[in-house]
PDB file of N, CA and C in Angstrom:
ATOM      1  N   UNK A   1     -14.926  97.267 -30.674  1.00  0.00           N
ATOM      2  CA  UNK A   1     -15.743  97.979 -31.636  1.00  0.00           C
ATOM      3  C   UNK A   1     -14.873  98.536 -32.752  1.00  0.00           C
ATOM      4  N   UNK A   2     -15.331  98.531 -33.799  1.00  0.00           N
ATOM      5  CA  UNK A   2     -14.765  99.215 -35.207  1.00  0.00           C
ATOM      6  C   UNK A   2     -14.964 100.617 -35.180  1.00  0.00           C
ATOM      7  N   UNK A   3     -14.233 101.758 -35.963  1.00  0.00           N
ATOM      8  CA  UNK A   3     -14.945 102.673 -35.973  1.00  0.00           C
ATOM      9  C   UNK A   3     -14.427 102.854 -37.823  1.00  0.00           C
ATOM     10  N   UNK A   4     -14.943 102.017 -38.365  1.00  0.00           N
ATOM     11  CA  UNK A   4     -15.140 101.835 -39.973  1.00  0.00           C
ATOM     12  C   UNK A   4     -16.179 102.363 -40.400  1.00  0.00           C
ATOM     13  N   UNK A   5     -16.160 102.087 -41.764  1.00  0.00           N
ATOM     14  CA  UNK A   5     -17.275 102.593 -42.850  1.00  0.00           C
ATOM     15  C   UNK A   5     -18.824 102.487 -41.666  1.00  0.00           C
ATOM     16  N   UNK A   6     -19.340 103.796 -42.252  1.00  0.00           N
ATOM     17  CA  UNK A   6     -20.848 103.457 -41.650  1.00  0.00           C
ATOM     18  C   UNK A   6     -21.588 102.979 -42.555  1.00  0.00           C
ATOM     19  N   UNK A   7     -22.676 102.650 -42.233  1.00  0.00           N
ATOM     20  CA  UNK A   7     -23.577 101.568 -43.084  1.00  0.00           C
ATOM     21  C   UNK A   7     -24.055 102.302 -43.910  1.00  0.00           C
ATOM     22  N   UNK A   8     -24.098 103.847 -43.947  1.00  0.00           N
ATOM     23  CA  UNK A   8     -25.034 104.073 -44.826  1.00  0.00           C
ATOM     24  C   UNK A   8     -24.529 105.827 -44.705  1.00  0.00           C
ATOM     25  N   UNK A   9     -23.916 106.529 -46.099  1.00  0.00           N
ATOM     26  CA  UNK A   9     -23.328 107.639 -46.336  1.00  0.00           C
ATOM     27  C   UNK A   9     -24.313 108.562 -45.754  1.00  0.00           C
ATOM     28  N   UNK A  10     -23.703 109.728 -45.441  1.00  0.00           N
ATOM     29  CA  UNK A  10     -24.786 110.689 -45.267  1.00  0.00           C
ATOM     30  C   UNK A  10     -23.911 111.742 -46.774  1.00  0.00           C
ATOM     31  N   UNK A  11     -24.468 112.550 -47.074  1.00  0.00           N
ATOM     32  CA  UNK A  11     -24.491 113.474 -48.500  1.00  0.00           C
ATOM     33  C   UNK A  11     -24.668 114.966 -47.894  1.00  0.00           C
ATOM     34  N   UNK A  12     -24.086 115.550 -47.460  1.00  0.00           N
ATOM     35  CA  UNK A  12     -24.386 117.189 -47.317  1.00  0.00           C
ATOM     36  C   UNK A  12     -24.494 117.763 -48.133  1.00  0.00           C
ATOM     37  N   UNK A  13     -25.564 118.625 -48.524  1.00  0.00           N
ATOM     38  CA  UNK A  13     -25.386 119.695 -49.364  1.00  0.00           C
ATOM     39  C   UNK A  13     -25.077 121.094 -48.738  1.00  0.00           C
ATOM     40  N   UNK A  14     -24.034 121.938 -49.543  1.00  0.00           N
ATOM     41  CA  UNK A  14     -23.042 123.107 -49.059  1.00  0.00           C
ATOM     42  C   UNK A  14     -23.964 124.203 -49.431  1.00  0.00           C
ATOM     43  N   UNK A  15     -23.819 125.319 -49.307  1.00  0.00           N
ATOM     44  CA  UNK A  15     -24.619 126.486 -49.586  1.00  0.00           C
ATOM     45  C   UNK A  15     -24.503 126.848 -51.264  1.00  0.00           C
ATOM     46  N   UNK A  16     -23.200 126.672 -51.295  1.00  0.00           N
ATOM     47  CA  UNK A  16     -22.726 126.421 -52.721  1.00  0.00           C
ATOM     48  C   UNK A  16     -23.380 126.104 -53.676  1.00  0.00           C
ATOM     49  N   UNK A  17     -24.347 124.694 -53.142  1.00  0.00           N
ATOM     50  CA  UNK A  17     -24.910 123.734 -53.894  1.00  0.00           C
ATOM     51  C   UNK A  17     -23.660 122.230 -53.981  1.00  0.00           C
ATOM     52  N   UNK A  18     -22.446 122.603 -53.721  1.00  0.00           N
ATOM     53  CA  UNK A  18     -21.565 121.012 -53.657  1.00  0.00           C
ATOM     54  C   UNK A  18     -22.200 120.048 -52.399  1.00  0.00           C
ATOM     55  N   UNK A  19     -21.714 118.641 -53.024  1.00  0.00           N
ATOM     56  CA  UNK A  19     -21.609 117.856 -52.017  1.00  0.00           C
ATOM     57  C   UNK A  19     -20.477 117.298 -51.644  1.00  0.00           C
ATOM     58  N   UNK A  20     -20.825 116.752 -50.368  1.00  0.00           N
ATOM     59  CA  UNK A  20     -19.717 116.135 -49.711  1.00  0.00           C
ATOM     60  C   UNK A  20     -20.191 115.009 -49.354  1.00  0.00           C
ATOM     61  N   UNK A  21     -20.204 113.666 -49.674  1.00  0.00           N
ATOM     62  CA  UNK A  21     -19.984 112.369 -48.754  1.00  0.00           C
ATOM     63  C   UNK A  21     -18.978 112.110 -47.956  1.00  0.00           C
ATOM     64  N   UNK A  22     -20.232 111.451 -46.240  1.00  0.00           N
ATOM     65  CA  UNK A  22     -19.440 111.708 -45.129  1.00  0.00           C
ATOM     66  C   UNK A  22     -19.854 110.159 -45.044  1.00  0.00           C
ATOM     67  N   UNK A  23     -19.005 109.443 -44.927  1.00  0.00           N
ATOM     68  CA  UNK A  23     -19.294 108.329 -44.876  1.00  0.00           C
ATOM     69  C   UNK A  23     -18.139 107.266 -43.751  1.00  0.00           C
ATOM     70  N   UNK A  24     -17.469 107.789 -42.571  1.00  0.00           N
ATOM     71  CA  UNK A  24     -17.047 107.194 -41.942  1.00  0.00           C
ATOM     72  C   UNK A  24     -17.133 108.406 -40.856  1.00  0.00           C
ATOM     73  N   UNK A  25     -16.684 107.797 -39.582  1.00  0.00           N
ATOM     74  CA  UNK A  25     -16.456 109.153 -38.162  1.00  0.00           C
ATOM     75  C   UNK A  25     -15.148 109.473 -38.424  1.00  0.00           C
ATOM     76  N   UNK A  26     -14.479 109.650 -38.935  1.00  0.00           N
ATOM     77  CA  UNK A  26     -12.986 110.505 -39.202  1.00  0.00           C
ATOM     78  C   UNK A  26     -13.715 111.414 -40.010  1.00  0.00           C
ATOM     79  N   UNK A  27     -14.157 111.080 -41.440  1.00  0.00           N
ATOM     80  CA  UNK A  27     -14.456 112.389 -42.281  1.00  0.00           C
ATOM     81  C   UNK A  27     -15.601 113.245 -41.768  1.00  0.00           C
ATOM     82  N   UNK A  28     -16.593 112.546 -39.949  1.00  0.00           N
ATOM     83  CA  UNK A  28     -17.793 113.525 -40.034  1.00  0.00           C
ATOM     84  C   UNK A  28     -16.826 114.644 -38.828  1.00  0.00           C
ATOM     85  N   UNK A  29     -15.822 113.857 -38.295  1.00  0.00           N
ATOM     86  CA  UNK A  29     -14.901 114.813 -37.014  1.00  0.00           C
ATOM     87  C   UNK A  29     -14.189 116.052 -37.663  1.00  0.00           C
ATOM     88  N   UNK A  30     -13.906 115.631 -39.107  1.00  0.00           N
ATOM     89  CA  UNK A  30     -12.492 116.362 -39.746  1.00  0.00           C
ATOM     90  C   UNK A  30     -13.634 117.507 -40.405  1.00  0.00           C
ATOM     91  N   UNK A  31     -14.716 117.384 -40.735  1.00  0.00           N
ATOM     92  CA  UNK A  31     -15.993 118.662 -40.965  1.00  0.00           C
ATOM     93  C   UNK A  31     -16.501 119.081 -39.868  1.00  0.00           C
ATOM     94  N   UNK A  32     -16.488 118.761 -39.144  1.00  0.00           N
ATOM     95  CA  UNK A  32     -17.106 119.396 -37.986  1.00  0.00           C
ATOM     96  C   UNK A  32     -15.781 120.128 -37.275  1.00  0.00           C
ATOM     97  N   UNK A  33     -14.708 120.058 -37.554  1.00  0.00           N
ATOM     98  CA  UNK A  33     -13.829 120.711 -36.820  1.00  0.00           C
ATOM     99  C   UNK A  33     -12.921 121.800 -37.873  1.00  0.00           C
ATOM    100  N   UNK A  34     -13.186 121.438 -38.912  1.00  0.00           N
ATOM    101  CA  UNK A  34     -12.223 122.385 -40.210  1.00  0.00           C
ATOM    102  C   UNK A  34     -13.543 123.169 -41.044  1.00  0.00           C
ATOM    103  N   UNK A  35     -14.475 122.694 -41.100  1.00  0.00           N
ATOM    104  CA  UNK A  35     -15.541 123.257 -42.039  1.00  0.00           C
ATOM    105  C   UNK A  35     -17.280 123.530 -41.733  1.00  0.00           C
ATOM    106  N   UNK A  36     -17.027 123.029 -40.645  1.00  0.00           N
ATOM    107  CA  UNK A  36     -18.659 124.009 -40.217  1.00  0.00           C
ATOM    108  C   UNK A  36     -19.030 124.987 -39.765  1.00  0.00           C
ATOM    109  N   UNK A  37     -20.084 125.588 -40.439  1.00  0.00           N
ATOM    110  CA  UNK A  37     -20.260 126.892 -40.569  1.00  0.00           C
ATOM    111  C   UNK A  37     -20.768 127.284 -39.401  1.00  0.00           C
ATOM    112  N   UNK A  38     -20.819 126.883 -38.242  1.00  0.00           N
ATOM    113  CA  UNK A  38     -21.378 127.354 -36.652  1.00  0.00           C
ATOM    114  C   UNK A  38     -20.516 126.272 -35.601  1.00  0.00           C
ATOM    115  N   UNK A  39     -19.693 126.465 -35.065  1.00  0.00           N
ATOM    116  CA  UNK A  39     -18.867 126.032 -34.188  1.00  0.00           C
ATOM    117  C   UNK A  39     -19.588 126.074 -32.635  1.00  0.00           C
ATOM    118  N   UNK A  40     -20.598 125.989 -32.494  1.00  0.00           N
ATOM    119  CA  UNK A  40     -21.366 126.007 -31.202  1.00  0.00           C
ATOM    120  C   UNK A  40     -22.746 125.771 -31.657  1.00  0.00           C
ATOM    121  N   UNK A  41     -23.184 124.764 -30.492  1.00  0.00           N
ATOM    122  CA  UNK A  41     -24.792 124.218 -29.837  1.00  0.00           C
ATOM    123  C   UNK A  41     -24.521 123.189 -29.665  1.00  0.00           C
ATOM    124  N   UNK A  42     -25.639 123.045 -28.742  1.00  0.00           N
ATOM    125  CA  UNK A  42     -25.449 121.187 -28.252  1.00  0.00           C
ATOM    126  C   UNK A  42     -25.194 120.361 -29.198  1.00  0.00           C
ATOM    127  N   UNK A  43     -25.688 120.011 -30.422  1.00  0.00           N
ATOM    128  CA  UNK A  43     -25.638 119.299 -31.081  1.00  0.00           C
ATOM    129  C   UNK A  43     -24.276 119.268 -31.728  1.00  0.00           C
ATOM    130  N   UNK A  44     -24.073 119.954 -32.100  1.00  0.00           N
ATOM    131  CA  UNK A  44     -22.221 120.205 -33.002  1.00  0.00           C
ATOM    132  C   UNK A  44     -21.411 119.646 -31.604  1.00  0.00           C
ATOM    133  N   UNK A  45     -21.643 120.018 -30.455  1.00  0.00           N
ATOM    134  CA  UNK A  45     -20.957 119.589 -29.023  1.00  0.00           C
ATOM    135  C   UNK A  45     -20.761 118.454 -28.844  1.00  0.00           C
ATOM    136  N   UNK A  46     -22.376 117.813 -28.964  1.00  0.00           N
ATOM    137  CA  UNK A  46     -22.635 116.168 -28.943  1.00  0.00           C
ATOM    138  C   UNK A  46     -21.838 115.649 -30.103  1.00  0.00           C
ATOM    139  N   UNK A  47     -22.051 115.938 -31.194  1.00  0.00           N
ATOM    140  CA  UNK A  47     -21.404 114.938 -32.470  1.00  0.00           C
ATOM    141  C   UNK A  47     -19.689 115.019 -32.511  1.00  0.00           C
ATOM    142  N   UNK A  48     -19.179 116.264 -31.784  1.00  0.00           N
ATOM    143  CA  UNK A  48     -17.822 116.317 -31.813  1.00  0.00           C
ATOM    144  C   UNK A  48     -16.907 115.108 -30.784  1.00  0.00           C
ATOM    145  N   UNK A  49     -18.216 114.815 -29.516  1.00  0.00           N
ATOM    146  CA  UNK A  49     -17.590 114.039 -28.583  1.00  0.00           C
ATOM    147  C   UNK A  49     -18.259 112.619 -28.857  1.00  0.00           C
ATOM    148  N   UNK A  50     -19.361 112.488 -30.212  1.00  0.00           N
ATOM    149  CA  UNK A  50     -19.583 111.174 -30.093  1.00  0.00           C
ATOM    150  C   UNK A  50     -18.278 110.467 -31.349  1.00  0.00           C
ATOM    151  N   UNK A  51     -17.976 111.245 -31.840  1.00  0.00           N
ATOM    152  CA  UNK A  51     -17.431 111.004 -32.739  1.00  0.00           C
ATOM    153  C   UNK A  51     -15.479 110.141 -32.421  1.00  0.00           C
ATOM    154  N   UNK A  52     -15.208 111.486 -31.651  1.00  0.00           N
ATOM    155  CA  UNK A  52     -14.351 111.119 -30.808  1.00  0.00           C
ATOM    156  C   UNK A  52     -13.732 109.845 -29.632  1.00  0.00           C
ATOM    157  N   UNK A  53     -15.271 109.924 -29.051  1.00  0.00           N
ATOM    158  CA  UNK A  53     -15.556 108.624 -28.305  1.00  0.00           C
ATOM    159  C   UNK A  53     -15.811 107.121 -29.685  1.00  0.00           C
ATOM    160  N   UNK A  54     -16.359 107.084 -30.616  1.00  0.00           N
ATOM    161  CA  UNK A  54     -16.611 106.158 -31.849  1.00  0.00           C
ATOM    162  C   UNK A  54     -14.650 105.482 -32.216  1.00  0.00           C
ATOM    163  N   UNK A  55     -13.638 106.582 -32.375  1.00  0.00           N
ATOM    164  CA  UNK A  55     -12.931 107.038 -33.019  1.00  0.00           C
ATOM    165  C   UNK A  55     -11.611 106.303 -31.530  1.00  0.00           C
ATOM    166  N   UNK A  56     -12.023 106.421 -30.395  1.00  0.00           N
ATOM    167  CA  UNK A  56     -11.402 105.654 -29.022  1.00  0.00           C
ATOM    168  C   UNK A  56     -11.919 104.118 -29.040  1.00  0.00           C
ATOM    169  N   UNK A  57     -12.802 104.166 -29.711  1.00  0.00           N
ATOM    170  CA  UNK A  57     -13.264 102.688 -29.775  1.00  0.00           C
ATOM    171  C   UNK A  57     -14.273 102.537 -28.079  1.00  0.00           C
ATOM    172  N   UNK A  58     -14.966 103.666 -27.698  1.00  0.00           N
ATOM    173  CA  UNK A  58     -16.135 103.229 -26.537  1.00  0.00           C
ATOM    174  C   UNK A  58     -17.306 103.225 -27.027  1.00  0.00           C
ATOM    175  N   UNK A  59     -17.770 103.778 -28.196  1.00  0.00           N
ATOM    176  CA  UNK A  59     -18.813 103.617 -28.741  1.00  0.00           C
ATOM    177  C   UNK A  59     -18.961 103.034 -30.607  1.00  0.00           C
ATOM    178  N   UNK A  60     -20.292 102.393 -30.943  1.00  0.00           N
ATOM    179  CA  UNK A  60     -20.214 102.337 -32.180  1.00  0.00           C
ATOM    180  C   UNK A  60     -20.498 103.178 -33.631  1.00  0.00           C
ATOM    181  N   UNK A  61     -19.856 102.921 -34.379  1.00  0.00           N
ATOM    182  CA  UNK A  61     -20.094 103.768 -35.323  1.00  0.00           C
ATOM    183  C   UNK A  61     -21.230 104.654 -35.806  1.00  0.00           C
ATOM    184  N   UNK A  62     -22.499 103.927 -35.635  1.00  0.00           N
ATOM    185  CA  UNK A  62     -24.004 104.475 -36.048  1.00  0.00           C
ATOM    186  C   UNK A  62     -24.784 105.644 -34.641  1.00  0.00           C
ATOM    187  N   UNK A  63     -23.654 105.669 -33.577  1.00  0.00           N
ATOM    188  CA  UNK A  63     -23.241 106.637 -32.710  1.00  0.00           C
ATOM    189  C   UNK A  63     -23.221 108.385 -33.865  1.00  0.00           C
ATOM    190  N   UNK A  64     -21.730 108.089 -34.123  1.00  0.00           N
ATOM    191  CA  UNK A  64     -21.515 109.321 -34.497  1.00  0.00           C
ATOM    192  C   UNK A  64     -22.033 109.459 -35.684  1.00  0.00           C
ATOM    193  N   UNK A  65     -23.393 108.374 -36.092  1.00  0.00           N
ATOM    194  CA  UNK A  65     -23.900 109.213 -37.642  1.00  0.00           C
ATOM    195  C   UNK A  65     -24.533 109.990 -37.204  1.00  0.00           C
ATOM    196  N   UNK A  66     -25.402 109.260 -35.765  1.00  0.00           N
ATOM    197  CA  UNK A  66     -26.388 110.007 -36.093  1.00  0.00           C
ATOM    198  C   UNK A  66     -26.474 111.086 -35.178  1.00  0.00           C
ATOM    199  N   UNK A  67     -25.422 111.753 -34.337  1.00  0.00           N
ATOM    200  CA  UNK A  67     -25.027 112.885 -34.266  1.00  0.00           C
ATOM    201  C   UNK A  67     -24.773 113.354 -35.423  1.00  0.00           C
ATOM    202  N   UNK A  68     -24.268 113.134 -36.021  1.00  0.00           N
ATOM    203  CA  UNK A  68     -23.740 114.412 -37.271  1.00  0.00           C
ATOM    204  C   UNK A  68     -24.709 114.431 -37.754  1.00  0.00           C
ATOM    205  N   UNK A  69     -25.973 113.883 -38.070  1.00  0.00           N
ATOM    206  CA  UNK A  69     -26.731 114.499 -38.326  1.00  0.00           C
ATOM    207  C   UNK A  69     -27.849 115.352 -37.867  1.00  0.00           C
ATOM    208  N   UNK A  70     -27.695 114.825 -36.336  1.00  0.00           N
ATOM    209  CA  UNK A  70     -28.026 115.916 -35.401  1.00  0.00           C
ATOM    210  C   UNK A  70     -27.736 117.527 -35.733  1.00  0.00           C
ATOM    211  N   UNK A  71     -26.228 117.371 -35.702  1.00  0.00           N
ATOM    212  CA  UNK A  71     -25.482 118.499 -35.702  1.00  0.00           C
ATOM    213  C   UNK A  71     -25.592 119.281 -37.624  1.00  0.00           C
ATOM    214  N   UNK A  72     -26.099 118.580 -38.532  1.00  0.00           N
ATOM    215  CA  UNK A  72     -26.428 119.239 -39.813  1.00  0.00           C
ATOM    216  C   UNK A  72     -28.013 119.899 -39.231  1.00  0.00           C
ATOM    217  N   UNK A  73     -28.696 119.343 -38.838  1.00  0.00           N
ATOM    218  CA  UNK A  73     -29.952 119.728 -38.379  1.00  0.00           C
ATOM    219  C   UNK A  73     -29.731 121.206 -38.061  1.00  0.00           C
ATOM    220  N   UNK A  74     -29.085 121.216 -36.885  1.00  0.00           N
ATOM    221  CA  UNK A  74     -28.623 122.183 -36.111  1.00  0.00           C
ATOM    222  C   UNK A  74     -27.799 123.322 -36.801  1.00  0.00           C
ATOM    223  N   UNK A  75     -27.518 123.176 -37.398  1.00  0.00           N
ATOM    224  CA  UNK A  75     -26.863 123.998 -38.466  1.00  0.00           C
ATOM    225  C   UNK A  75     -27.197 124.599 -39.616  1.00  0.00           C
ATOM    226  N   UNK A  76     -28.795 124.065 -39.965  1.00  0.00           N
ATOM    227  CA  UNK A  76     -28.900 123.917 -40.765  1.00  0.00           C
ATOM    228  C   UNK A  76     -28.863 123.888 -42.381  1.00  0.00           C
ATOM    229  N   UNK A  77     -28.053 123.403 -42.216  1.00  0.00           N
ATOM    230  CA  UNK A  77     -27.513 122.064 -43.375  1.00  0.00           C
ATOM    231  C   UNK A  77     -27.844 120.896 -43.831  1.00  0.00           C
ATOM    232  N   UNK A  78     -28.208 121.331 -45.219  1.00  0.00           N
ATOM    233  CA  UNK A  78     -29.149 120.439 -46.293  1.00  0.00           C
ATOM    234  C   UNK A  78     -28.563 118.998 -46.242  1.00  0.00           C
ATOM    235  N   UNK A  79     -29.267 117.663 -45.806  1.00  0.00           N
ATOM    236  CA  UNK A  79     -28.462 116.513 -46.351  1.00  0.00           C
ATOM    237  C   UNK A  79     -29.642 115.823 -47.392  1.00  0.00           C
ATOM    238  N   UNK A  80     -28.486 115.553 -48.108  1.00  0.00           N
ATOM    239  CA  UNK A  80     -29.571 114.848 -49.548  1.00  0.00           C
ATOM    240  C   UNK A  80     -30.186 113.633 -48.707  1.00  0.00           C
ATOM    241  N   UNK A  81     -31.114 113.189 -49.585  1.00  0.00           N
ATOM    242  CA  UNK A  81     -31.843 111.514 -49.261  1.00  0.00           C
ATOM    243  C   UNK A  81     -30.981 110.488 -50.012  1.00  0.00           C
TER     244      UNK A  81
END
């Protein structure tokens, strides 16, 4: 398995109003571990270890999107369309 580009960016919007394109599982691991604003719930839990696991090569990439976007849910944190 690859753990390359995902098929399809996700776009956060910050409280700020900035964005960030997260568009591979390195850049959704390296926000979820340096820059999110709630460091606990299942979901931030789940996306930290799917990401990880994506990133070992046991799972595929569209794994840890769609945790992280679990984990924006959970946070809630705006992602553009």
């Amino acid at each position: 398995m690859s753990a390359g580009p995902w098929s399809e960016c996700v776009v956060v919007r910050s409280r700020d109003g900035s964005l960030a394109f997260v568009s591979t599982t390195s850049e959704a691991l390296s926000m979820l571990q340096e820059a999110w604003p709630q460091r606990k719930g299942p979901a931030y839990h789940a996306a930290v270890g799917a990401c990880e696991e994506v990133l070992n090569g046991h799972l595929p990439p569209y794994v840890a999107r769609i945790a992280f976007l679990d984990a924006c849910r959970e946070a809630g944190i705006a992602v553009a369309p």
